[in-house]
N, C-alpha and C. Protein backbone atom coordinates (compact mmCIF):
# COMPACT_ATOMS: atom_id res chain seq x y z
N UNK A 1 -47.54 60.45 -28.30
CA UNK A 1 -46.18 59.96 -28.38
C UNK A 1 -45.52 60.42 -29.67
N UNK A 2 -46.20 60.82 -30.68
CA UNK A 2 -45.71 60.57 -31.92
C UNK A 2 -45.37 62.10 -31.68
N UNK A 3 -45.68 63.08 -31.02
CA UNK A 3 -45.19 64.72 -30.86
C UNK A 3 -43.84 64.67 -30.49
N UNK A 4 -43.49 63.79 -29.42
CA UNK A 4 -42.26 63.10 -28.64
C UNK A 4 -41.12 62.87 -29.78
N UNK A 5 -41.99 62.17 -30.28
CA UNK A 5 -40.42 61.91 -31.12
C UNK A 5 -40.32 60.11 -31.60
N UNK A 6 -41.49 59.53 -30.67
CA UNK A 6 -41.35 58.49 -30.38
C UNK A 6 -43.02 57.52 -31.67
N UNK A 7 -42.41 56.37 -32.03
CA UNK A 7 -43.39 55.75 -32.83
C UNK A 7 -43.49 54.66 -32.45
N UNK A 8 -44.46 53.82 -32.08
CA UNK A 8 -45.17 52.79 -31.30
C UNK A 8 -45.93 51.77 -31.97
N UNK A 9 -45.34 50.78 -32.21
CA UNK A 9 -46.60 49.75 -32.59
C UNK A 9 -46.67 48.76 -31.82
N UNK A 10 -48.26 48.07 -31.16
CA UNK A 10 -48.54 47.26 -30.58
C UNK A 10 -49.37 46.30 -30.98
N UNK A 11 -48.67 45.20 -30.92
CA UNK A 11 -49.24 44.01 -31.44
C UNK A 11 -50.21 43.17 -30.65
N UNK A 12 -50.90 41.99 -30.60
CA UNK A 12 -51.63 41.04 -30.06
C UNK A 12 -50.40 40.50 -29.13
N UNK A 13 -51.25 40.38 -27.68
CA UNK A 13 -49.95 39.39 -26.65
C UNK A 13 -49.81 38.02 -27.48
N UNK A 14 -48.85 37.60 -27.19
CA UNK A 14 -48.56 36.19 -27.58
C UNK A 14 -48.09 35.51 -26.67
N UNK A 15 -48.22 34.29 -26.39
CA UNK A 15 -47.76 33.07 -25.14
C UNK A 15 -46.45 33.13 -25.34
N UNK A 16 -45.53 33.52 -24.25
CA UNK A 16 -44.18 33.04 -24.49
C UNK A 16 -43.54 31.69 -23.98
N UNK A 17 -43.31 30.69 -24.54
CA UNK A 17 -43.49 29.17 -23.80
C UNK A 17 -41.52 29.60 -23.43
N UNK A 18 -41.35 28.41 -22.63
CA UNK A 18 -39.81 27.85 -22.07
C UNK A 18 -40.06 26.28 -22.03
N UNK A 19 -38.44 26.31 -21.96
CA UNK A 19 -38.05 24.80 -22.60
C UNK A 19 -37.12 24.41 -21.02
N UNK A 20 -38.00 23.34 -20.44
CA UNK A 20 -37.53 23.21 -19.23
C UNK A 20 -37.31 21.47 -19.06
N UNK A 21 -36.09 20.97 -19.46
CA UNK A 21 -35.51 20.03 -19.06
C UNK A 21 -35.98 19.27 -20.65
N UNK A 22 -35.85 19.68 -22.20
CA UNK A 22 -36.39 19.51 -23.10
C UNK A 22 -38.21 20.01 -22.79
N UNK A 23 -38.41 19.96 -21.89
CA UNK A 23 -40.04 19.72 -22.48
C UNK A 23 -40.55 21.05 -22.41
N UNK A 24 -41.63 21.44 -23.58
CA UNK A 24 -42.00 22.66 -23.93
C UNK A 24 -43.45 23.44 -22.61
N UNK A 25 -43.00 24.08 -21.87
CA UNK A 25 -43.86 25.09 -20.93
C UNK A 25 -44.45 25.99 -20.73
N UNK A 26 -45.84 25.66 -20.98
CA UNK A 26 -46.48 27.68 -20.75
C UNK A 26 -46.70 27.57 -19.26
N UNK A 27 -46.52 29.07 -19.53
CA UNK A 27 -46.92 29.92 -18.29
C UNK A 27 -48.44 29.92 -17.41
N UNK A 28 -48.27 30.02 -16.20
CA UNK A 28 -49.87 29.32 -15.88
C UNK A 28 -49.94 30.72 -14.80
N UNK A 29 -50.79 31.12 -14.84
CA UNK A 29 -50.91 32.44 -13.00
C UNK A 29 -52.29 31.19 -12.31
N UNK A 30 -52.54 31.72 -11.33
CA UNK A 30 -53.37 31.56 -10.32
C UNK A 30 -54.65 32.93 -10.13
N UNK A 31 -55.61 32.50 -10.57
CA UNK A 31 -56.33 33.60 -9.91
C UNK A 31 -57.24 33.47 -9.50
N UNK A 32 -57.73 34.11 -8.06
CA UNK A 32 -58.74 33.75 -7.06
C UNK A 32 -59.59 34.77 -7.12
N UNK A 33 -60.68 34.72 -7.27
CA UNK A 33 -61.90 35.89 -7.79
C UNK A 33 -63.04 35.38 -5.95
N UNK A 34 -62.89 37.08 -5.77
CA UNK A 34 -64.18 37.19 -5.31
C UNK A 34 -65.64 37.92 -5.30
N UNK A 35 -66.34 37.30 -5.25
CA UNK A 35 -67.82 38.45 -6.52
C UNK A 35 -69.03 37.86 -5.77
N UNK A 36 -70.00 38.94 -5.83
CA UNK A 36 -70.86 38.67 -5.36
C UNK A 36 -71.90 37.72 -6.36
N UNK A 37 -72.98 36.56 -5.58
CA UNK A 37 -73.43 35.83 -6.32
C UNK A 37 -74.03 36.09 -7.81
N UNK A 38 -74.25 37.42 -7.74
CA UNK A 38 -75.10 37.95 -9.00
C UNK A 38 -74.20 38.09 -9.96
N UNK A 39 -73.31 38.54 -10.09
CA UNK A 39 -71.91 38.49 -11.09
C UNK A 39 -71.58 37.50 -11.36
N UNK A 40 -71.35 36.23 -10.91
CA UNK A 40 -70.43 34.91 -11.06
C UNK A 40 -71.03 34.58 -12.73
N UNK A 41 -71.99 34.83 -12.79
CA UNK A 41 -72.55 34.60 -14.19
C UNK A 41 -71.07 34.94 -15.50
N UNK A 42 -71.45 36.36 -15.21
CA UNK A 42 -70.61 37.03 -16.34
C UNK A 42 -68.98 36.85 -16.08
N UNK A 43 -68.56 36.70 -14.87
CA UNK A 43 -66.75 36.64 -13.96
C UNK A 43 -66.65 35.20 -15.12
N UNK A 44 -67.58 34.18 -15.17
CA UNK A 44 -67.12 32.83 -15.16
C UNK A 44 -67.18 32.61 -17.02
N UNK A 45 -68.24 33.63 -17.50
CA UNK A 45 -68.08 33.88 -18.82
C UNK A 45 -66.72 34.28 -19.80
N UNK A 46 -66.61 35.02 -19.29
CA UNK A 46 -65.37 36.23 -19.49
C UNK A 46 -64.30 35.72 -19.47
N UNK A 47 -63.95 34.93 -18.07
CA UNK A 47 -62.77 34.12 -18.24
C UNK A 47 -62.77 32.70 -18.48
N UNK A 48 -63.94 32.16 -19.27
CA UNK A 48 -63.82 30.49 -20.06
C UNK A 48 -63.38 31.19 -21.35
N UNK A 49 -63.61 32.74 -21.93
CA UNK A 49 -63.45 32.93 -23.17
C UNK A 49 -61.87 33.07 -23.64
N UNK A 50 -61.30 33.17 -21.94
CA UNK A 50 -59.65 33.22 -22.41
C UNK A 50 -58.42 32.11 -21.54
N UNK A 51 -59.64 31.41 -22.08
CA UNK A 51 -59.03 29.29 -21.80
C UNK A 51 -58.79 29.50 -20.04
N UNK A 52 -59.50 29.97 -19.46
CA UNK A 52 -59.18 29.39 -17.99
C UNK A 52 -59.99 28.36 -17.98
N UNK A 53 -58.88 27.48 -16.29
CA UNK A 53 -59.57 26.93 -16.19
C UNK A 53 -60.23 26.64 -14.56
N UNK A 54 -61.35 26.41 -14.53
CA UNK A 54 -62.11 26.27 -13.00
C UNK A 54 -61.54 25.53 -11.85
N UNK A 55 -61.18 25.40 -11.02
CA UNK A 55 -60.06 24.47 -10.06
C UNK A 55 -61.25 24.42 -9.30
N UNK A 56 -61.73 25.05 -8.46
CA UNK A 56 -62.33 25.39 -7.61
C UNK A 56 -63.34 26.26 -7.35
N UNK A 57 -64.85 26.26 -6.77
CA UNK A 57 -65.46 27.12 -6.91
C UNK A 57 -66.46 26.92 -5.42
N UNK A 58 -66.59 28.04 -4.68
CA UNK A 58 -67.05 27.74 -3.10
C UNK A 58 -67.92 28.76 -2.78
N UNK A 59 -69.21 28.66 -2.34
CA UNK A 59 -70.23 29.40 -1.95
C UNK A 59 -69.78 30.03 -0.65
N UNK A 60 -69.56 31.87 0.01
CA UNK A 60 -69.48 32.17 1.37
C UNK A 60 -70.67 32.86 1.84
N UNK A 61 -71.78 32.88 2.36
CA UNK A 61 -72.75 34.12 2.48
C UNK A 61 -73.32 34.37 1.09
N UNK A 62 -72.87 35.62 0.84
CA UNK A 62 -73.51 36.43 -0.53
C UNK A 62 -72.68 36.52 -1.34
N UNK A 63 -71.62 35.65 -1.17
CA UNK A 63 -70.39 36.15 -2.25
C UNK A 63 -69.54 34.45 -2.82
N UNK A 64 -69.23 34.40 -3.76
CA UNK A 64 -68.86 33.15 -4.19
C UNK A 64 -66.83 33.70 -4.55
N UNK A 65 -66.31 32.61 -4.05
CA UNK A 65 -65.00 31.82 -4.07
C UNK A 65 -64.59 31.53 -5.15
């Protein structure tokens, strides 16, 4: 980029909250993981390390919900 013309700095994401009816709101996604039983180990690691949280968790065959 910097041949371009162009100079770039990228910072750490940061939470962007909203203010909805006074009261202060973060942002929430939904995400539904499917993995086979041998993985769930490390899937469930990985994402407690970036504050999720578990809603739900369901055994199908060979693959976990």
């Amino acid at each position: 980029m910097r041949r371009e013309g162009f100079e770039l700095l990228v910072s750490r994401p940061k939470v962007i909250f909203k203010e909805i009816n006074g009261e202060k709101c973060e942002p929430i996604e939904l995400l539904v993981v499917n993995v086979p039983d041998d993985c769930i180990g490390n899937v469930i690691e990985k994402l407690g390390r970036r504050k999720a949280e578990m809603i739900n968790m369901e055994p199908a065959e060979d693959r976990t919900y």
